[in-house]
Protein backbone atom coordinates (compact mmCIF):
# COMPACT_ATOMS: atom_id res chain seq x y z
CA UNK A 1 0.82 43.65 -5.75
CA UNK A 2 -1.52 40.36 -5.75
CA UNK A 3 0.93 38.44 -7.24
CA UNK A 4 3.79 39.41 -4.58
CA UNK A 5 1.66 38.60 -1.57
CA UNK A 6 0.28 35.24 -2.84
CA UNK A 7 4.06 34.28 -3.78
CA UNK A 8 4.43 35.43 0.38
CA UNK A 9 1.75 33.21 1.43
CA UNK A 10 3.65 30.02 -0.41
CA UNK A 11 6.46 30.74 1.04
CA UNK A 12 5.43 30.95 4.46
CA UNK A 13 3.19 27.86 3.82
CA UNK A 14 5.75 25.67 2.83
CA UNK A 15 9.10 27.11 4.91
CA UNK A 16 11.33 24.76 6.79
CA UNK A 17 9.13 24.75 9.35
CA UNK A 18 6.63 22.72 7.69
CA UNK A 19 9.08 20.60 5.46
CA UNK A 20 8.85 17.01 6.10
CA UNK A 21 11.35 14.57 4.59
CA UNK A 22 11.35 10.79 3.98
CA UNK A 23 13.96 9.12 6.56
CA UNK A 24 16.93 8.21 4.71
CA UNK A 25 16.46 4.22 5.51
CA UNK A 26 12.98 4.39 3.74
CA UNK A 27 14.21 6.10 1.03
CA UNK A 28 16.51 3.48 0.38
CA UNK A 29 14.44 0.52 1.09
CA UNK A 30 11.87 2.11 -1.36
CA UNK A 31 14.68 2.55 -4.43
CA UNK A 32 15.96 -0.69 -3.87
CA UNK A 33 12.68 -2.29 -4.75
CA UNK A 34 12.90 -0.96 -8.32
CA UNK A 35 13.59 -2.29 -11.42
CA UNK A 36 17.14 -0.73 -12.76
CA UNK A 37 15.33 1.79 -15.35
CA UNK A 38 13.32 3.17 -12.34
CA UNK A 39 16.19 3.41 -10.12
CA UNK A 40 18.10 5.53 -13.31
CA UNK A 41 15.33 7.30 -14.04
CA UNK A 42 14.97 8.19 -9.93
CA UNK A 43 18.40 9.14 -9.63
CA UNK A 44 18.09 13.05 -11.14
CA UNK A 45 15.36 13.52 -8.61
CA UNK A 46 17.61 15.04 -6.05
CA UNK A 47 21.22 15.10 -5.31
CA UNK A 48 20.44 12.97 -2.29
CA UNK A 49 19.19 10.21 -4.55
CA UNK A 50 21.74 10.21 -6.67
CA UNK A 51 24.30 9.73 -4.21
CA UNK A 52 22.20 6.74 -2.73
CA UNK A 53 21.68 4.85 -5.69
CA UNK A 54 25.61 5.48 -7.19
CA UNK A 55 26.59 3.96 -3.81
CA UNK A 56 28.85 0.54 -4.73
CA UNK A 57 26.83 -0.45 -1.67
CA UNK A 58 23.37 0.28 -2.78
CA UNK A 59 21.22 -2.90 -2.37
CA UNK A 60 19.97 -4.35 -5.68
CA UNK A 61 17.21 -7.18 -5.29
CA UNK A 62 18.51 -10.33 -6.11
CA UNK A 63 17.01 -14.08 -6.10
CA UNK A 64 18.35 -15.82 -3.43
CA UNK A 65 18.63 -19.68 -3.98
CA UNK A 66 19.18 -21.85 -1.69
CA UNK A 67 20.02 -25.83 -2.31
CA UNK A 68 19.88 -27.92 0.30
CA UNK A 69 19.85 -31.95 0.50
CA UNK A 70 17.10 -33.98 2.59
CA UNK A 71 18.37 -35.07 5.33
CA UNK A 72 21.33 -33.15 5.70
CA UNK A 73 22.63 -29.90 7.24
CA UNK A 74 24.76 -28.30 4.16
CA UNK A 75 23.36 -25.40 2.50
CA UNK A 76 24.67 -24.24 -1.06
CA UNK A 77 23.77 -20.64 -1.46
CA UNK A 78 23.84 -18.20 -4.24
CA UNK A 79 21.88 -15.59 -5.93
CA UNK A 80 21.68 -13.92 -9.13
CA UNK A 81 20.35 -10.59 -10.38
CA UNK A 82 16.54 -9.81 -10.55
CA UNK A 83 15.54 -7.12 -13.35
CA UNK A 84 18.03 -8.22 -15.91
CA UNK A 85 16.73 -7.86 -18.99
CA UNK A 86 17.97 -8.34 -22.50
CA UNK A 87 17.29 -5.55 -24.93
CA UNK A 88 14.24 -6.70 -26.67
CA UNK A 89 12.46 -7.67 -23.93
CA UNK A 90 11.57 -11.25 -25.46
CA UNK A 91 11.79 -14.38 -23.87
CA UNK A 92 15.08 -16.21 -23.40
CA UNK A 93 17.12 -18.95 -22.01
CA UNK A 94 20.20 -18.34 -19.94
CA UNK A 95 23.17 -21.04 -18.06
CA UNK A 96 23.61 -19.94 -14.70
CA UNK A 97 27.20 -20.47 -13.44
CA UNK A 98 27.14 -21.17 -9.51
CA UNK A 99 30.55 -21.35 -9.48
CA UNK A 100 30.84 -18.62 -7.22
CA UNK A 101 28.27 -19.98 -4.64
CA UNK A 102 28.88 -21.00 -0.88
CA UNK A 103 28.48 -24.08 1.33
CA UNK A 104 27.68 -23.59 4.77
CA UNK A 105 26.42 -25.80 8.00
CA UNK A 106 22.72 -25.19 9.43
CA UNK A 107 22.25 -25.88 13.16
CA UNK A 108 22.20 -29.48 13.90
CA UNK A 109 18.28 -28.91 14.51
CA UNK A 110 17.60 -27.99 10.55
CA UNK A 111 17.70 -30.54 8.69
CA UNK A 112 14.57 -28.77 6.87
CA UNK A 113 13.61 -25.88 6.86
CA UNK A 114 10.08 -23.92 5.46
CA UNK A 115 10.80 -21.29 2.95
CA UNK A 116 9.83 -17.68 4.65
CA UNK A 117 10.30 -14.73 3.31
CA UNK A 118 13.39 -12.01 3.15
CA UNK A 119 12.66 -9.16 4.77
CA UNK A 120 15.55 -6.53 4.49
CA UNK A 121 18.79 -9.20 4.59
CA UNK A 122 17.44 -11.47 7.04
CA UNK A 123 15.26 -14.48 6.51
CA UNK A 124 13.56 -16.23 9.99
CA UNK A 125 13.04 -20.34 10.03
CA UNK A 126 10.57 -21.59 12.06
CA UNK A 127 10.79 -25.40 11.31
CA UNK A 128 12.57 -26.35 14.28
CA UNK A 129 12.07 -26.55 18.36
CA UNK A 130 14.46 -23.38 18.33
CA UNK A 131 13.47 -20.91 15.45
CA UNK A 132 16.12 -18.68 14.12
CA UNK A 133 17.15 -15.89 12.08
CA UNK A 134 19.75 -16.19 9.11
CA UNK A 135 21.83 -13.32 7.81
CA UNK A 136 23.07 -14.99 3.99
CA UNK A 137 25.43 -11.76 3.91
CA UNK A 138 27.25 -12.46 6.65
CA UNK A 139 26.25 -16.32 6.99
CA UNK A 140 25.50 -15.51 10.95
CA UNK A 141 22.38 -17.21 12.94
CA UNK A 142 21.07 -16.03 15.81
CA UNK A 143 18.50 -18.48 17.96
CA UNK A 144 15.75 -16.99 19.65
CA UNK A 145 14.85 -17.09 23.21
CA UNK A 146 12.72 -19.70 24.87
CA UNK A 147 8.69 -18.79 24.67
CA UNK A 148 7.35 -18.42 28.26
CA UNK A 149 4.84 -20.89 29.35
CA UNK A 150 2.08 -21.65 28.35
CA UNK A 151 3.91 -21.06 24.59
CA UNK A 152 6.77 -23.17 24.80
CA UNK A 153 5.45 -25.83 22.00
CA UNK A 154 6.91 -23.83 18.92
CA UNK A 155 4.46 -26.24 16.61
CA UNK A 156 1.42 -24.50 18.17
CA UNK A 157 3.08 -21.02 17.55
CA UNK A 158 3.85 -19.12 13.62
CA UNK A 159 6.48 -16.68 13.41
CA UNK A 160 6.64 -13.36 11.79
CA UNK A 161 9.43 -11.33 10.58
CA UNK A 162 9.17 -7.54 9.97
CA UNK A 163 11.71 -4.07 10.08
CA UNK A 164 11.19 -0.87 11.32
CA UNK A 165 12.94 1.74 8.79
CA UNK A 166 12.64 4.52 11.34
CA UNK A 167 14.67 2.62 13.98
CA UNK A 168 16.49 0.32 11.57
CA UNK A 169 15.49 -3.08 13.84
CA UNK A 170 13.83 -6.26 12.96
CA UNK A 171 11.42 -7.29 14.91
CA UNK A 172 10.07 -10.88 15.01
CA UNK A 173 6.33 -11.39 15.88
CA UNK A 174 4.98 -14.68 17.63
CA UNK A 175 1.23 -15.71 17.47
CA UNK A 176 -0.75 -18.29 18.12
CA UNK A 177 -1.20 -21.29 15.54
CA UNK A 178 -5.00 -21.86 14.76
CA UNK A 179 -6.45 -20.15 18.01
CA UNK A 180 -7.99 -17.05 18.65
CA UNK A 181 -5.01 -14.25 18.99
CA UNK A 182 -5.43 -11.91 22.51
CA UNK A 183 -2.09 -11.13 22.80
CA UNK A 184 0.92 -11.83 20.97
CA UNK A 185 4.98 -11.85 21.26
CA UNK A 186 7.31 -9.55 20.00
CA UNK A 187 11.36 -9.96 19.87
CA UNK A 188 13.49 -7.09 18.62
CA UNK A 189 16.73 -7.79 16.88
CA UNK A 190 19.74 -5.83 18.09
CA UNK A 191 18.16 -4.20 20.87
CA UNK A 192 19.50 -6.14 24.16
CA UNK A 193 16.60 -7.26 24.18
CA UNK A 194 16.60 -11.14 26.48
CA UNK A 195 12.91 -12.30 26.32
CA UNK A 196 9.85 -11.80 24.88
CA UNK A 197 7.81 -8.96 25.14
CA UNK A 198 4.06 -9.18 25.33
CA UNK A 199 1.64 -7.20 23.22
CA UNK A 200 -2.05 -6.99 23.55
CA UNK A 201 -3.92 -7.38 19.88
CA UNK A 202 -6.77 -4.98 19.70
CA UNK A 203 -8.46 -7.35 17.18
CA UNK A 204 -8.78 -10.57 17.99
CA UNK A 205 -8.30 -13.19 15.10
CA UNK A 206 -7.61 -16.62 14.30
CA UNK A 207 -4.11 -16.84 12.32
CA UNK A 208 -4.49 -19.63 9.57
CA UNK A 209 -2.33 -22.55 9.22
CA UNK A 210 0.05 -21.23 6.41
CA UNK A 211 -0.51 -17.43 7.26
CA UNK A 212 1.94 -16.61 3.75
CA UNK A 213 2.78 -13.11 5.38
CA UNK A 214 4.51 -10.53 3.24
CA UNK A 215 6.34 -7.26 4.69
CA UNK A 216 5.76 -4.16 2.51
CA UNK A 217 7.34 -0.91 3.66
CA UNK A 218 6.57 -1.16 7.47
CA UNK A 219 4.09 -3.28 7.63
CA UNK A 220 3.51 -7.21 7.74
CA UNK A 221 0.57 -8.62 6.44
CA UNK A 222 -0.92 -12.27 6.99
CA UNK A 223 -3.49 -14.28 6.78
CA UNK A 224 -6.15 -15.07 9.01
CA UNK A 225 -10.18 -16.60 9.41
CA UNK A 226 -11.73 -15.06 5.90
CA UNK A 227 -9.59 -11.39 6.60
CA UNK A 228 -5.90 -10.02 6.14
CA UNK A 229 -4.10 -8.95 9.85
CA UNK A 230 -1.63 -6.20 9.39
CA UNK A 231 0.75 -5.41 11.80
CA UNK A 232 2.57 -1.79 12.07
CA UNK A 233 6.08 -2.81 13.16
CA UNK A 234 7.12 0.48 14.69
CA UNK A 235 3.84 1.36 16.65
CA UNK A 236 2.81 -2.23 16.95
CA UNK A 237 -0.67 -2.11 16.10
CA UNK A 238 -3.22 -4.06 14.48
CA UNK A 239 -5.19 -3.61 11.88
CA UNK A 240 -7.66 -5.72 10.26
CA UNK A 241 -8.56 -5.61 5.84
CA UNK A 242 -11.30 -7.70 4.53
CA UNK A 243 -10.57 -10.35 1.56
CA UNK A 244 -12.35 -9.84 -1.51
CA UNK A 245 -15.88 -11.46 -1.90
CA UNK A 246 -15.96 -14.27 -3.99
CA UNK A 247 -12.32 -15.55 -3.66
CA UNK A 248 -11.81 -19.34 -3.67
CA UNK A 249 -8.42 -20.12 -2.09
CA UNK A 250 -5.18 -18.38 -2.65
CA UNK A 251 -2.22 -16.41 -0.91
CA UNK A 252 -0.71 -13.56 -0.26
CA UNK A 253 1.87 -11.69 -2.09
CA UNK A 254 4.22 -8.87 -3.23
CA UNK A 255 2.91 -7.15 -6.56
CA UNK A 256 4.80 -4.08 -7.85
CA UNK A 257 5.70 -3.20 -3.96
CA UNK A 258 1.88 -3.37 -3.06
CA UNK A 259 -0.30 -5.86 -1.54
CA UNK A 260 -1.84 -8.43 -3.63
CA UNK A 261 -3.90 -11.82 -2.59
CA UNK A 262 -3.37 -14.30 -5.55
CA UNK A 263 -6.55 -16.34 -6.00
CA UNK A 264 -7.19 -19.85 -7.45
CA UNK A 265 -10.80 -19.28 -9.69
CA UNK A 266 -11.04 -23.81 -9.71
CA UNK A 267 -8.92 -26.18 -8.48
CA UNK A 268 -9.35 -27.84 -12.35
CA UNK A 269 -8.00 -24.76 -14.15
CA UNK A 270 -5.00 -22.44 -14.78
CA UNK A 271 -7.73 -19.17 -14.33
CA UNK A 272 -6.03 -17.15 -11.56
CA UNK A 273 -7.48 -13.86 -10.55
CA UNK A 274 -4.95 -11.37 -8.64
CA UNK A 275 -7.40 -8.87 -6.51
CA UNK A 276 -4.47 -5.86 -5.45
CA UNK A 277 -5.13 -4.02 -2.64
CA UNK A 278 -6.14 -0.10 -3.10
CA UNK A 279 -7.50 0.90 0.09
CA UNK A 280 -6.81 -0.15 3.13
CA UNK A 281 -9.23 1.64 5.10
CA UNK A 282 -12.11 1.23 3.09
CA UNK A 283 -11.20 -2.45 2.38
CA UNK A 284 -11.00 -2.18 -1.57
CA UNK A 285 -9.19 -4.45 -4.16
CA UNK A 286 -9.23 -4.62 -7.49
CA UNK A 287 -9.31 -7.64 -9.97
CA UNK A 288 -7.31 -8.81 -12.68
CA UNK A 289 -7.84 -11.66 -14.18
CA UNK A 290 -4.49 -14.28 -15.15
CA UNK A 291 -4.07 -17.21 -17.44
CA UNK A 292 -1.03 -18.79 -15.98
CA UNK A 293 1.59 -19.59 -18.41
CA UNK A 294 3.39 -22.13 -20.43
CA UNK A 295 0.00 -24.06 -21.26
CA UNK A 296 2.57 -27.03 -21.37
CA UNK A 297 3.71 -26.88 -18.23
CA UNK A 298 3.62 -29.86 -16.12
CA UNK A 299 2.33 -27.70 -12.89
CA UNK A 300 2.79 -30.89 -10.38
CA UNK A 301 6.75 -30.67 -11.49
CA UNK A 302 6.86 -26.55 -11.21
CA UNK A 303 5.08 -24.86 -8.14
CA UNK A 304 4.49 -20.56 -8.16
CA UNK A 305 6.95 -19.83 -5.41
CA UNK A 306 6.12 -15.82 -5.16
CA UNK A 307 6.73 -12.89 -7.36
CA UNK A 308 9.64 -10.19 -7.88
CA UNK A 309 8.90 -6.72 -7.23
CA UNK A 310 8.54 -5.74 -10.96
CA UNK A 311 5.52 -8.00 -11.06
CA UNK A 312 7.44 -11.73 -12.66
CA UNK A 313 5.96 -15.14 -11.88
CA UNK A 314 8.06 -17.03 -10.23
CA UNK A 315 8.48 -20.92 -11.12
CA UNK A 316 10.68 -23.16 -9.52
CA UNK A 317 11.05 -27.52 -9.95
CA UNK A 318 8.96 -29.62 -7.35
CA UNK A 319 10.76 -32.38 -5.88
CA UNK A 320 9.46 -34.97 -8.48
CA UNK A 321 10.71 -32.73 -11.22
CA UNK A 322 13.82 -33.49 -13.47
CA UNK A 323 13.82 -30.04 -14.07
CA UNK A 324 16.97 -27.75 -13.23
CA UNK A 325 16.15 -24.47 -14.08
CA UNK A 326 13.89 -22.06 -12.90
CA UNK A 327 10.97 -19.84 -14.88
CA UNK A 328 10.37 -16.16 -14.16
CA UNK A 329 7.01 -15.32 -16.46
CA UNK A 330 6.09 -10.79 -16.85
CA UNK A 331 2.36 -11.41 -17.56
CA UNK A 332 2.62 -7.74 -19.07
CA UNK A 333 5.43 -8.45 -21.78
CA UNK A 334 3.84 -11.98 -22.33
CA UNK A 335 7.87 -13.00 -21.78
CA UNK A 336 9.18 -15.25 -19.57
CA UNK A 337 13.40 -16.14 -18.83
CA UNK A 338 14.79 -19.49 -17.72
CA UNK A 339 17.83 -19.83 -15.66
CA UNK A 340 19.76 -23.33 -16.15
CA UNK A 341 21.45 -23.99 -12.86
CA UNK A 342 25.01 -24.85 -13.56
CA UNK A 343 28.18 -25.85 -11.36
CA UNK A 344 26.13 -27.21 -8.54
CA UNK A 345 24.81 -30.61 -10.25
CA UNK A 346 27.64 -33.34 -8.91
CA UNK A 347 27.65 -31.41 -5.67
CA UNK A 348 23.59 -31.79 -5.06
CA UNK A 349 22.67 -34.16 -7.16
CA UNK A 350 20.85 -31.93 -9.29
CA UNK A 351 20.12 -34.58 -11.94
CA UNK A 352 19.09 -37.93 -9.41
CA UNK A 353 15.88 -39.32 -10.39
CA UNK A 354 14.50 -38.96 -6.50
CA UNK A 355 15.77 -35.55 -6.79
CA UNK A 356 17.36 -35.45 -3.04
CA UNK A 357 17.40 -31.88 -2.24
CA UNK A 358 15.46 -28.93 -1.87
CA UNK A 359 15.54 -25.34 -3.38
CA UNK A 360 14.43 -22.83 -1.63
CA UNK A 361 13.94 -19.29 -3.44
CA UNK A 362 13.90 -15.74 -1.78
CA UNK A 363 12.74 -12.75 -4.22
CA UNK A 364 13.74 -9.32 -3.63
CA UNK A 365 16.68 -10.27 -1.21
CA UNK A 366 19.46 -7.76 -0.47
CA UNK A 367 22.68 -7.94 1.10
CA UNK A 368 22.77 -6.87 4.70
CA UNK A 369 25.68 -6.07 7.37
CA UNK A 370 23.83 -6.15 10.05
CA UNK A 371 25.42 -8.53 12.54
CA UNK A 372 23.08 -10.81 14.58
């Protein structure tokens, strides 16, 4: 009889009424950061899954790359697939067709732009006295309303971009450049929304200069005087995460979906050491230690631009480089693949010893329909 009651007791433990599932958004957003064995592999979890990830409309990171000339407002845009591999894992060299790219005009206001991160289809520019948001799906902008004075000088201000997979909204988050934060700004995409809204900051903090934020699964993260800010976008909280002792310089990143701070060990010296974030609450990281690759490597002509989800340096050409490819390094495999660009050269001068344009890459992008 034992045995039949305990089996009663799990039962009424764990009925519907105590069943909680993952909103279907975050499941999503959380398979589409995978590499394509995971996602496979994923797929016989549940029916549910499997329907989500066989969906022709399932989003797939991808490397967004942007080229666009000094000095001018046209923007050649393309992407290319993330996790492919070949079968061997072992490094190779690939030509990348961009015949199948697109031109498009910024705002009269951009002739530059700062590289920001994607943050589920939508990328926000700040470089400008009217920040926007960009949509590469649907090649829409959307300018953001006027700060209220005293925070109408945009220069004095850094912008942050986050989503909220319970609601499905982006919300942008304005704070104060190189002062101490009281209160900050929030604007939510898609919501009616006309102005600004102001929200208190329960920990006050001094955003840095180049706060390098990162959004991770509802969350954005950035950097401020010797600590890491995080900022819940759905409840709009703060939260505040001590760096790890001992760190020299170095920024924030994306590392396998998880938090990581990338720190320089000397400025004279390819010894990196990437301290990953393992508790939040307790403020604990752990180290590795990184060599960074391609001892060869002129690393004034190639700059670390950020990191794909599965955990791949990514390389791309400085503006004095004669370089046209780009270099994605696994530290794990020890095997790194170069992408040619090709198609775009007469168009932006790919090969012109001053090297007029820009390239601007976004990791983990994926399409998005949401119209702005």
């Amino acid at each position: 009889m034992e045995p039949k009651e305990k089996k009663k007791k799990r039962k009424t433990r764990y009925g519907k009424g105590r069943t909680q599932s993952i909103p279907t958004d975050l499941t999503i957003e959380i398979l589409s950061r995978l590499p394509e064995k995971s996602v496979a592999r994923f797929s016989c979890v549940s029916k549910l899954w499997s329907s989500i990830t066989s969906d022709p409309s399932f989003p797939r990171p991808r490397l967004l790359l942007c080229f666009q000339k000094y000095d001018d407002s046209d923007l050649y845009v393309s992407s290319i697939p993330q996790h492919t591999r070949n079968s061997n894992n072992r490094s190779y060299s690939s030509s990348l067709s961009f015949d199948h790219h697109h031109m498009m005009k910024l705002p009269s206001c951009y002739n530059l732009f700062s590289s920001k991160e994607s943050v589920h289809g939508l990328i926000c520019f700040q470089k400008s006295e009217n920040p926007i948001v960009w949509n590469p799906s649907t090649r829409q902008f959307i300018a953001l309303p006027n700060l209220p004075i005293p925070c109408k000088d945009w220069k004095k201000t850094t912008l942050l971009l986050g989503y909220d997979p319970i609601e499905g909204k982006h919300k942008v988050v304005c704070l104060p450049f190189k002062r101490t934060c009281y209160v900050c700004r929030v604007f939510t995409l898609g919501s009616g929304q006309k102005s600004w809204r102001n929200v208190k900051t329960n920990i006050q903090h001094r955003p840095t200069s180049d706060t390098y934020e990162r959004y991770i699964e509802g969350v954005i993260y950035y950097l401020a005087s010797s600590v890491v800010m995080s900022f819940d976008v759905r409840s709009e909280k703060f939260d505040m995460i001590k760096l790890p002792s001992g760190y020299f310089s170095g920024l924030l990143i994306t590392y396998k979906g998880r938090l990581a701070f990338f720190s320089r060990m000397s400025y004279t010296t390819n010894h990196r050491k990437l301290w990953i974030l393992e508790d939040a609450q307790k403020h604990i990281w752990s180290g590795q230690d990184f060599l960074l690759p391609f001892a060869d490597l002129d690393y004034l002509s190639f700059k670390l631009t950020g990191f794909t989800h599965a955990g791949e340096f990514i390389f791309v050409p400085t503006r004095r480089s004669q370089s046209s490819h780009i270099l994605l390094y696994d530290p794990v495999r020890s095997s790194w693949r170069k992408f040619e660009f090709k198609g775009l050269a007469d168009k932006v001068s790919l090969h012109n010893e001053h090297r007029p344009y820009a390239l601007h890459v976004f990791p983990n992008h994926i399409d998005s329909q949401v119209s702005l």
